[in-house]
N, C-alpha and C. Protein backbone atom coordinates (compact mmCIF):
# COMPACT_ATOMS: atom_id res chain seq x y z
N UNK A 1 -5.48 43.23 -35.57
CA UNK A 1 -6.20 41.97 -35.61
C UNK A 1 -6.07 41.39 -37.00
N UNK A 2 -5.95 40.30 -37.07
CA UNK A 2 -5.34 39.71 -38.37
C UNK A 2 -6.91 39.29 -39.23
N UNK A 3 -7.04 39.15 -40.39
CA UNK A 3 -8.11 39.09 -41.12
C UNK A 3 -9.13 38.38 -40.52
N UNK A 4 -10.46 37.81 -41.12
CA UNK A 4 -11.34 36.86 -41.00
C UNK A 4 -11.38 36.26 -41.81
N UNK A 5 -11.32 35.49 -42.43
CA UNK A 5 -11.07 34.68 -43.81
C UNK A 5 -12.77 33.89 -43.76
N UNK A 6 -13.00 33.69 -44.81
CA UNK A 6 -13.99 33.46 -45.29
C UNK A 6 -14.77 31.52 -44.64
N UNK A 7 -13.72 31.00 -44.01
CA UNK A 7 -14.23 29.62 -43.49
C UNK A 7 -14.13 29.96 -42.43
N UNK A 8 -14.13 31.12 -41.52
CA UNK A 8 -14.62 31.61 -40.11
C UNK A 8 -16.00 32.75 -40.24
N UNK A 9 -16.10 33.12 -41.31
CA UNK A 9 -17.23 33.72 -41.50
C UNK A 9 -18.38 32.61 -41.36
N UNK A 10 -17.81 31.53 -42.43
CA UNK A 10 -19.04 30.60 -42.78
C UNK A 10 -19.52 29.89 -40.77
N UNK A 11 -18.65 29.57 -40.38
CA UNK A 11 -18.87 29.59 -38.69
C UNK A 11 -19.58 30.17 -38.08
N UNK A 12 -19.51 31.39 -38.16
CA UNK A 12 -20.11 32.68 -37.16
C UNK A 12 -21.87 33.05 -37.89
N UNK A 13 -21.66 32.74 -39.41
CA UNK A 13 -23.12 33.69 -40.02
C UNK A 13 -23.68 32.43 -40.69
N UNK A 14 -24.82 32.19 -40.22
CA UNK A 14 -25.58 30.90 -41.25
C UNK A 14 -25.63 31.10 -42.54
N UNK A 15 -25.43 32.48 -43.25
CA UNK A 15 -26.22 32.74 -44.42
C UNK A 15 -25.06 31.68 -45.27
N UNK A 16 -25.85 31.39 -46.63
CA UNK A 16 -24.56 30.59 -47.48
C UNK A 16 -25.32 30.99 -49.32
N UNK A 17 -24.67 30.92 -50.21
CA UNK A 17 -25.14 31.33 -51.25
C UNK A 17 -26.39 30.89 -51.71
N UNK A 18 -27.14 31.94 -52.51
CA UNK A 18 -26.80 33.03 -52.99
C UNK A 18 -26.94 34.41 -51.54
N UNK A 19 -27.30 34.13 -50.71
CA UNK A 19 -26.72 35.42 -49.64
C UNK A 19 -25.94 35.64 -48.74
N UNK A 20 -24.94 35.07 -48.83
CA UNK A 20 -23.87 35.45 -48.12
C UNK A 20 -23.19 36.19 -49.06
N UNK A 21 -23.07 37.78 -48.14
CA UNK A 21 -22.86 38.92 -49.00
C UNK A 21 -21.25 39.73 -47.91
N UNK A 22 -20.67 38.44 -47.67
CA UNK A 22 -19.51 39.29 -47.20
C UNK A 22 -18.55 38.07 -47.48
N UNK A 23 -17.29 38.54 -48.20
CA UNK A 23 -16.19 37.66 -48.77
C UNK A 23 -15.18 37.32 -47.35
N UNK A 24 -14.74 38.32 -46.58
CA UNK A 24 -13.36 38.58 -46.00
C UNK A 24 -13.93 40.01 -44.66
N UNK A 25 -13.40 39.71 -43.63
CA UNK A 25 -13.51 40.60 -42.63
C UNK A 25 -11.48 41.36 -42.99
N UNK A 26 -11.61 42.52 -42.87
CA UNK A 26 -10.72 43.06 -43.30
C UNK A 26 -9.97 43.79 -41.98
N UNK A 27 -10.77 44.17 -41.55
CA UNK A 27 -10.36 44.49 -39.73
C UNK A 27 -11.49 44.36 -38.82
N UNK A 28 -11.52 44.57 -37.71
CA UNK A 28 -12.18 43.82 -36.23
C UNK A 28 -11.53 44.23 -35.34
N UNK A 29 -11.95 44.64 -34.35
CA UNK A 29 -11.04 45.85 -33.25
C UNK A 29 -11.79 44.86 -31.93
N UNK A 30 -12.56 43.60 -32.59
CA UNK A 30 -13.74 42.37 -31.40
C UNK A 30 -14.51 43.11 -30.42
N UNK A 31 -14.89 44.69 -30.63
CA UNK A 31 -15.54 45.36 -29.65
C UNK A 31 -16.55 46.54 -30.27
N UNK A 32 -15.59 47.37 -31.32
CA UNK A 32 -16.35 48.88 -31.40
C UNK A 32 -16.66 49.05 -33.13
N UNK A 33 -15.70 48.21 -33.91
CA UNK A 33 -15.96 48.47 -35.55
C UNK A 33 -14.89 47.08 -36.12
N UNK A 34 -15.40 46.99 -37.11
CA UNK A 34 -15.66 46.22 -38.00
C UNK A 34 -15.21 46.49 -39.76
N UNK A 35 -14.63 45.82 -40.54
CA UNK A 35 -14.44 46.43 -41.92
C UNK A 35 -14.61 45.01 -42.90
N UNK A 36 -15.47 45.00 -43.64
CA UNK A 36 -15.90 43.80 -44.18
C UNK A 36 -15.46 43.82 -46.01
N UNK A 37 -15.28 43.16 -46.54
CA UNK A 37 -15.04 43.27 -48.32
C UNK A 37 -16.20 42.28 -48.84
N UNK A 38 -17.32 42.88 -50.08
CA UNK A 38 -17.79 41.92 -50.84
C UNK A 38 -17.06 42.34 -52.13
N UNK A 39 -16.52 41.14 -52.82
CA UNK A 39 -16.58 41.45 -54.36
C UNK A 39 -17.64 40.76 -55.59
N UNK A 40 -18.10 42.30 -56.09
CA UNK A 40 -19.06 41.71 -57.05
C UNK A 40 -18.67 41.42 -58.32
N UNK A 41 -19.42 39.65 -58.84
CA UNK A 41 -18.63 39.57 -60.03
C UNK A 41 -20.34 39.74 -60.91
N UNK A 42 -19.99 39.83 -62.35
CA UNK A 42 -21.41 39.75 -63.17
C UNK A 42 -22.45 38.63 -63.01
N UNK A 43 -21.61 37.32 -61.84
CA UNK A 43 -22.37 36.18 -62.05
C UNK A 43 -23.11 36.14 -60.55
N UNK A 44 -23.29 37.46 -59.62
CA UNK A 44 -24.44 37.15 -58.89
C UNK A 44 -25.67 37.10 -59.37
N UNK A 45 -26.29 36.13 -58.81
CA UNK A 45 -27.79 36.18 -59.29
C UNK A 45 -28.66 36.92 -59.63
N UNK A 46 -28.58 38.30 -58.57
CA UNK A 46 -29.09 39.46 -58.61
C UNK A 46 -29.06 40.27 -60.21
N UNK A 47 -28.18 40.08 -60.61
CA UNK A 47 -27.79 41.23 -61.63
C UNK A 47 -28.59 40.69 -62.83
N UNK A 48 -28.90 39.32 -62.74
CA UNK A 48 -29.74 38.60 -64.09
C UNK A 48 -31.05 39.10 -64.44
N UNK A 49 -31.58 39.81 -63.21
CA UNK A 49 -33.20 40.39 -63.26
C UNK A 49 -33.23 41.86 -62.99
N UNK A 50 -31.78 42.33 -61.86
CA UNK A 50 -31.87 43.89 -61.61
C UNK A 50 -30.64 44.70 -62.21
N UNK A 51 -30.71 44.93 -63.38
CA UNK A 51 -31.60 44.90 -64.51
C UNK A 51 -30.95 44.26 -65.94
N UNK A 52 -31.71 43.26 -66.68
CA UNK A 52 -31.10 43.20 -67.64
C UNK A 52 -30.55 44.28 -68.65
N UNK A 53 -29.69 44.54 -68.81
CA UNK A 53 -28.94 45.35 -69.26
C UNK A 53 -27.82 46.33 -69.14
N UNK A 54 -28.55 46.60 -67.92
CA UNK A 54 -27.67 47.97 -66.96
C UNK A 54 -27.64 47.05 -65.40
N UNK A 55 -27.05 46.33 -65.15
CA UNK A 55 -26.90 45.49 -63.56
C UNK A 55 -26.55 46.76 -62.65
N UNK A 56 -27.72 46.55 -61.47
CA UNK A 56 -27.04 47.15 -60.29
C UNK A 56 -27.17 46.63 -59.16
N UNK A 57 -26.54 46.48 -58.28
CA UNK A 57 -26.70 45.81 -56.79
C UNK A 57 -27.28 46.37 -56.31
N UNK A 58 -28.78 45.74 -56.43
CA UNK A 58 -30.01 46.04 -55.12
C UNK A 58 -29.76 46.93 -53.75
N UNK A 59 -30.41 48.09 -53.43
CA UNK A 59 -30.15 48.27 -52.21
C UNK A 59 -30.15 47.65 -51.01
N UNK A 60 -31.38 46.87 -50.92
CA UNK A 60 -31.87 45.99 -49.85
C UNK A 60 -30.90 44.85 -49.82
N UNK A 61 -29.73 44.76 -50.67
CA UNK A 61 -29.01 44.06 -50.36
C UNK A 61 -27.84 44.19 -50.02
N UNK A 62 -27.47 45.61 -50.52
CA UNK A 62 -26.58 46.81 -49.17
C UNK A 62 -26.36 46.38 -48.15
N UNK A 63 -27.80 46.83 -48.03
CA UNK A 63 -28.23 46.96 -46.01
C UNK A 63 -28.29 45.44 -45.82
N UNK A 64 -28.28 44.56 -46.29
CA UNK A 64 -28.03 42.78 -45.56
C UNK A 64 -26.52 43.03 -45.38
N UNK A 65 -25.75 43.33 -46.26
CA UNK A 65 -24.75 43.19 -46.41
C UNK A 65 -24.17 44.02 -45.22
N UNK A 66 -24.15 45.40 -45.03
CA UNK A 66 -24.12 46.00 -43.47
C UNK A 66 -24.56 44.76 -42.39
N UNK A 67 -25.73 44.60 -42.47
CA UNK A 67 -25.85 43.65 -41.30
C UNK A 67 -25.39 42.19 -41.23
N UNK A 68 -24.82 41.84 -42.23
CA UNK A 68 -24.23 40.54 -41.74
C UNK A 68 -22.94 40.81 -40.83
N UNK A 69 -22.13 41.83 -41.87
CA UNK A 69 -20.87 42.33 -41.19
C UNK A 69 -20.72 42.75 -39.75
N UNK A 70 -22.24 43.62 -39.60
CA UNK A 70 -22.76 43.63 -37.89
C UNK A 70 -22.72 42.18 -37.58
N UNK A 71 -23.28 41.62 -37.62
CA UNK A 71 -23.81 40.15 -37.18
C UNK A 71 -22.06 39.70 -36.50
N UNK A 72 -21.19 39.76 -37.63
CA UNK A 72 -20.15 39.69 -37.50
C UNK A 72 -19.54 39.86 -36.14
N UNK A 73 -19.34 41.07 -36.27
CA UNK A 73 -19.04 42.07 -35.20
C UNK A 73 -19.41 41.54 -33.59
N UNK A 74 -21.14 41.85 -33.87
CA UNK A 74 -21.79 41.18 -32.61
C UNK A 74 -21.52 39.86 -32.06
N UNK A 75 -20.68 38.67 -32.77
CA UNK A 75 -20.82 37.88 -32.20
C UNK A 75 -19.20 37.49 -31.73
N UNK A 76 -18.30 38.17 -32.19
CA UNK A 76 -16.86 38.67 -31.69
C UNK A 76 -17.17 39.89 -30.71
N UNK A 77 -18.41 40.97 -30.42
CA UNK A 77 -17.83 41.31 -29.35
C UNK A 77 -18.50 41.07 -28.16
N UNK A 78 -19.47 39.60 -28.01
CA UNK A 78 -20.29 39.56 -27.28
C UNK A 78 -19.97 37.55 -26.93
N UNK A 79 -18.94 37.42 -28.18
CA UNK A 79 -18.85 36.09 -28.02
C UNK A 79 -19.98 35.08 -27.69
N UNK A 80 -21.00 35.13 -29.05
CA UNK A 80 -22.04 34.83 -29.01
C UNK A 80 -22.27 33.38 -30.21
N UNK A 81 -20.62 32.60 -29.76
CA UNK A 81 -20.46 31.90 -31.18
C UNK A 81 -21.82 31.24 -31.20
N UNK A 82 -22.18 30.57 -32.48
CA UNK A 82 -23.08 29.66 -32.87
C UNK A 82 -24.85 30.06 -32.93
N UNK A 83 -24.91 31.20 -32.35
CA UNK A 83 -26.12 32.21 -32.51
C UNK A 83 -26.71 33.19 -33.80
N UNK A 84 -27.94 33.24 -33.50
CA UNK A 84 -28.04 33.89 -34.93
C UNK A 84 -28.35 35.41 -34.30
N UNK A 85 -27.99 36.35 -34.75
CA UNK A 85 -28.02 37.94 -34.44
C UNK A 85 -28.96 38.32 -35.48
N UNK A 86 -30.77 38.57 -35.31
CA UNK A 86 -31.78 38.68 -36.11
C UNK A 86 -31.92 40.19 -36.10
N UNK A 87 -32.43 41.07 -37.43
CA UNK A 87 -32.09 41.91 -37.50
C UNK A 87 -33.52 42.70 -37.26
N UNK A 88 -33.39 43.67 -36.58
CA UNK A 88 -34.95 44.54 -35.81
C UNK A 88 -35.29 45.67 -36.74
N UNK A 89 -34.08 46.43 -37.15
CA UNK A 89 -34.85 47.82 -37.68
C UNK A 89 -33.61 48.18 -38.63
N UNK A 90 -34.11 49.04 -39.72
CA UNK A 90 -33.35 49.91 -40.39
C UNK A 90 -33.83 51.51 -40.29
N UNK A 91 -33.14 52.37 -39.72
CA UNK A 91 -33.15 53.59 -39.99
C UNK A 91 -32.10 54.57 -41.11
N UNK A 92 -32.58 55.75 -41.56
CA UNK A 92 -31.62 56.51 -41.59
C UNK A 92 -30.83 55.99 -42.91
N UNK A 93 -31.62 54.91 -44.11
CA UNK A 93 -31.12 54.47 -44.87
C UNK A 93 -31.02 55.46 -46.53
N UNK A 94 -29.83 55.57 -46.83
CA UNK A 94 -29.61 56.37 -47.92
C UNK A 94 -28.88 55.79 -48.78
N UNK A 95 -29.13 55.91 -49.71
CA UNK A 95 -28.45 55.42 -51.24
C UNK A 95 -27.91 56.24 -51.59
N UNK A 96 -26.49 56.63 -51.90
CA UNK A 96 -25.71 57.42 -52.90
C UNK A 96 -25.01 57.49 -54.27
N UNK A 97 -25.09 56.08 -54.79
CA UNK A 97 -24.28 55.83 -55.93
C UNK A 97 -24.53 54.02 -56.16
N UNK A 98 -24.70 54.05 -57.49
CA UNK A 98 -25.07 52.66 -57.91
C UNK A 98 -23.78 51.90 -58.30
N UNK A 99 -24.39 50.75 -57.33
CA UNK A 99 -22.88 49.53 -57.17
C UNK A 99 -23.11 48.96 -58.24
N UNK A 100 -22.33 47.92 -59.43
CA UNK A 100 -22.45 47.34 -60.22
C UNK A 100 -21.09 46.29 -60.31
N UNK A 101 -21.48 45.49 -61.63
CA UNK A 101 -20.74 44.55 -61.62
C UNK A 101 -19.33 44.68 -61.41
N UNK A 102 -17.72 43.86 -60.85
CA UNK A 102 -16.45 44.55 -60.96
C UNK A 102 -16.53 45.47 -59.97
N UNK A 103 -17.96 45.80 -59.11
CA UNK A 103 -16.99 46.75 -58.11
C UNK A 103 -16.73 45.84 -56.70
N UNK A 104 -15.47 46.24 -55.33
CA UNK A 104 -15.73 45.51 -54.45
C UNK A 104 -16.14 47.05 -53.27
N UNK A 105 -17.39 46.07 -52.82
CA UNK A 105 -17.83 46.92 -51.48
C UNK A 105 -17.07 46.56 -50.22
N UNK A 106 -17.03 47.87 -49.66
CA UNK A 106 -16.00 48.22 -48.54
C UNK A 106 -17.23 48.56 -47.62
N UNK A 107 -17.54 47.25 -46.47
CA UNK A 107 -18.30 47.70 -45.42
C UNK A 107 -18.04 47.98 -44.03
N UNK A 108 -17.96 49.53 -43.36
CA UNK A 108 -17.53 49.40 -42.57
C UNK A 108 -18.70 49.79 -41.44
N UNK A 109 -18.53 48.91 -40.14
CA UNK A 109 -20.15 48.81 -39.33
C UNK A 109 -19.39 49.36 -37.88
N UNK A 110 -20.15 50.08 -37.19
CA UNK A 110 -19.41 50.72 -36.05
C UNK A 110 -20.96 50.75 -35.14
N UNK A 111 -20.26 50.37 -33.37
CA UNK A 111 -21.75 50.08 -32.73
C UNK A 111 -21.70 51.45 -32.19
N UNK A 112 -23.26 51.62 -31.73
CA UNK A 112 -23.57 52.83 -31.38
C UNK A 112 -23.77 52.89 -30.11
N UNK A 113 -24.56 51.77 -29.76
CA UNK A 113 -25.09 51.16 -28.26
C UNK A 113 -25.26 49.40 -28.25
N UNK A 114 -25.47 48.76 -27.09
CA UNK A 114 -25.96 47.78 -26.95
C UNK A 114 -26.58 47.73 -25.67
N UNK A 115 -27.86 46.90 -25.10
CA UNK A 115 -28.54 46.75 -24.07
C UNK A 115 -29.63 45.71 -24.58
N UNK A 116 -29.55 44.91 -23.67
CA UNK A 116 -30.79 43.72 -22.93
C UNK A 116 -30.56 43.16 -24.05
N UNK A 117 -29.53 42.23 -24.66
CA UNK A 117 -29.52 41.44 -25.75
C UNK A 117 -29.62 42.07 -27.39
N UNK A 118 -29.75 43.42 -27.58
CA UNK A 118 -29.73 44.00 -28.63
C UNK A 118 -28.71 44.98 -28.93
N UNK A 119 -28.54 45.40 -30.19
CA UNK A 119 -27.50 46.04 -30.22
C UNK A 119 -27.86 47.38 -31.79
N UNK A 120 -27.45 48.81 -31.43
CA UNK A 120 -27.63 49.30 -32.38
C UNK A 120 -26.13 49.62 -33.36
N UNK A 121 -26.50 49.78 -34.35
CA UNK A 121 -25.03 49.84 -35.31
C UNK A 121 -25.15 51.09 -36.18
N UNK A 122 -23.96 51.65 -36.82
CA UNK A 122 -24.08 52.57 -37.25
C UNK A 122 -23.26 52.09 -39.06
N UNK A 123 -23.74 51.56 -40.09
CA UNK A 123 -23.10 50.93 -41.43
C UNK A 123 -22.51 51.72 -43.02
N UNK A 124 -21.73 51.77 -43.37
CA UNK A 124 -21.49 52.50 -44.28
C UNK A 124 -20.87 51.66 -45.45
N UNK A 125 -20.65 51.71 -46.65
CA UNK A 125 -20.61 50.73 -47.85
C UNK A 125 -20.05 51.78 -48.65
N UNK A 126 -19.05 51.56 -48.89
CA UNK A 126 -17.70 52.15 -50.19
C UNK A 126 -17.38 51.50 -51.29
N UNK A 127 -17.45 52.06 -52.34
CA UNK A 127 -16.46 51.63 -53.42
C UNK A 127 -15.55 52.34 -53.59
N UNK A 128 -14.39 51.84 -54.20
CA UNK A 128 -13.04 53.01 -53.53
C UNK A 128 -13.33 53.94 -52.60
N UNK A 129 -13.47 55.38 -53.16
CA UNK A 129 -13.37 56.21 -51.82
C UNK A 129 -14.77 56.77 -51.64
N UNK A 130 -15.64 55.98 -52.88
CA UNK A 130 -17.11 56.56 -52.59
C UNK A 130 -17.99 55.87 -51.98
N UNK A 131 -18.89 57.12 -50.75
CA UNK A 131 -20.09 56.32 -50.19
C UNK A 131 -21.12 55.95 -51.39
N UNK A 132 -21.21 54.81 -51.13
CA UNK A 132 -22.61 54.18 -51.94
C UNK A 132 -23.64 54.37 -51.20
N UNK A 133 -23.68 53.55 -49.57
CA UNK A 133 -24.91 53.60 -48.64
C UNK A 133 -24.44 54.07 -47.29
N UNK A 134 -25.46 54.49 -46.71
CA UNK A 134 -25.43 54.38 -45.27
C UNK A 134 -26.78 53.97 -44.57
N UNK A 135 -26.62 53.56 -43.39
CA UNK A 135 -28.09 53.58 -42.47
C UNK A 135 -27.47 53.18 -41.03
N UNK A 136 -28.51 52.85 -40.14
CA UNK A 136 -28.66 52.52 -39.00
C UNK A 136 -29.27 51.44 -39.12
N UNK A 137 -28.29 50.22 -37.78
CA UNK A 137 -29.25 49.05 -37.95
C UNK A 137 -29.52 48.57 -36.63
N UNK A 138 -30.48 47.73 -36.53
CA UNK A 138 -30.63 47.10 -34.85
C UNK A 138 -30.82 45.55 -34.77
N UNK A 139 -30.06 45.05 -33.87
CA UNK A 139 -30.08 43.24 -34.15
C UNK A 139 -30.52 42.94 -32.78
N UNK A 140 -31.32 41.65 -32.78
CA UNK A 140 -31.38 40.91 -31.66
C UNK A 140 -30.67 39.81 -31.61
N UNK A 141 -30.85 38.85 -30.55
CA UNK A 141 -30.75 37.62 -30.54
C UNK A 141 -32.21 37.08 -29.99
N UNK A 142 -32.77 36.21 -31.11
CA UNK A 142 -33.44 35.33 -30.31
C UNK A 142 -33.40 34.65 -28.73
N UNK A 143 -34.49 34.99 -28.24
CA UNK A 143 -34.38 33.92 -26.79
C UNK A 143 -34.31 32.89 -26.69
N UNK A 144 -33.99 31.92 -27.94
CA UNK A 144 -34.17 30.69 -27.28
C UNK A 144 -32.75 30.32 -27.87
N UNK A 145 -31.77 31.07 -28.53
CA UNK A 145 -30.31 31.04 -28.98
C UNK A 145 -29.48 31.04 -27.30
């Protein structure tokens, strides 16, 4: 499957800066997994307050970042264009290594299940060959989407 480029992202995911936290869909299989790229430069917003001095990319913004790439996913494999995929739960969330400025995150989101309009995911976040995060995530769709 050939990339996602970043003016089909902006299509599929409402978010737009400062949170839109995925550059490029890198692979898409439109059914079972997903591989997303953010690159961080020193001039996200984030890094101005967490922390002056020593910048690190927020966890809680990890796990958005997993779930947009889900979001992604879900709406290529459910063909759910123009919908928003709202996010229900995080489990199972672990931090391994602090992301910082200059690095690019490698997110790759794989589903676990889906039923009655929801869907569970399974997310993982790399820099080169190291896990940074993992967790479990769960999305809906609104009923009135």
């Amino acid at each position: 499957m050939p990339e996602i480029l970043i003016e089909e992202i902006l299509k599929i995911l409402p978010h737009r800066y400062p949170m839109l936290l995925v550059d490029r869909v890198i692979e898409c299989d439109m059914k079972q997994r997903i591989v997303g790229i953010k690159n961080l430069t020193f001039n996200e917003p984030c890094f101005q307050g967490h922390f002056p001095g020593a910048p690190v990319f927020p966890g809680v913004l990890q796990i958005e970042a997993i779930a947009q790439v889900g979001g992604i996913l879900m709406n290529k494999a459910f063909g759910y264009e123009g919908r928003i995929a709202y996010f229900l739960a995080i489990d199972k969330a672990r931090f391994r290594r602090i992301v910082q400025p200059g690095d690019q995150m490698r997110i790759e989101v794989e589903f676990q299940r889906a039923r009655l309009g929801m869907s569970k995911m399974s997310g993982k976040i790399f820099v080169g060959e190291e896990l940074t995060c993992e967790a479990e995530i769960m999305f809906g769709y609104n009923k009135e989407d």
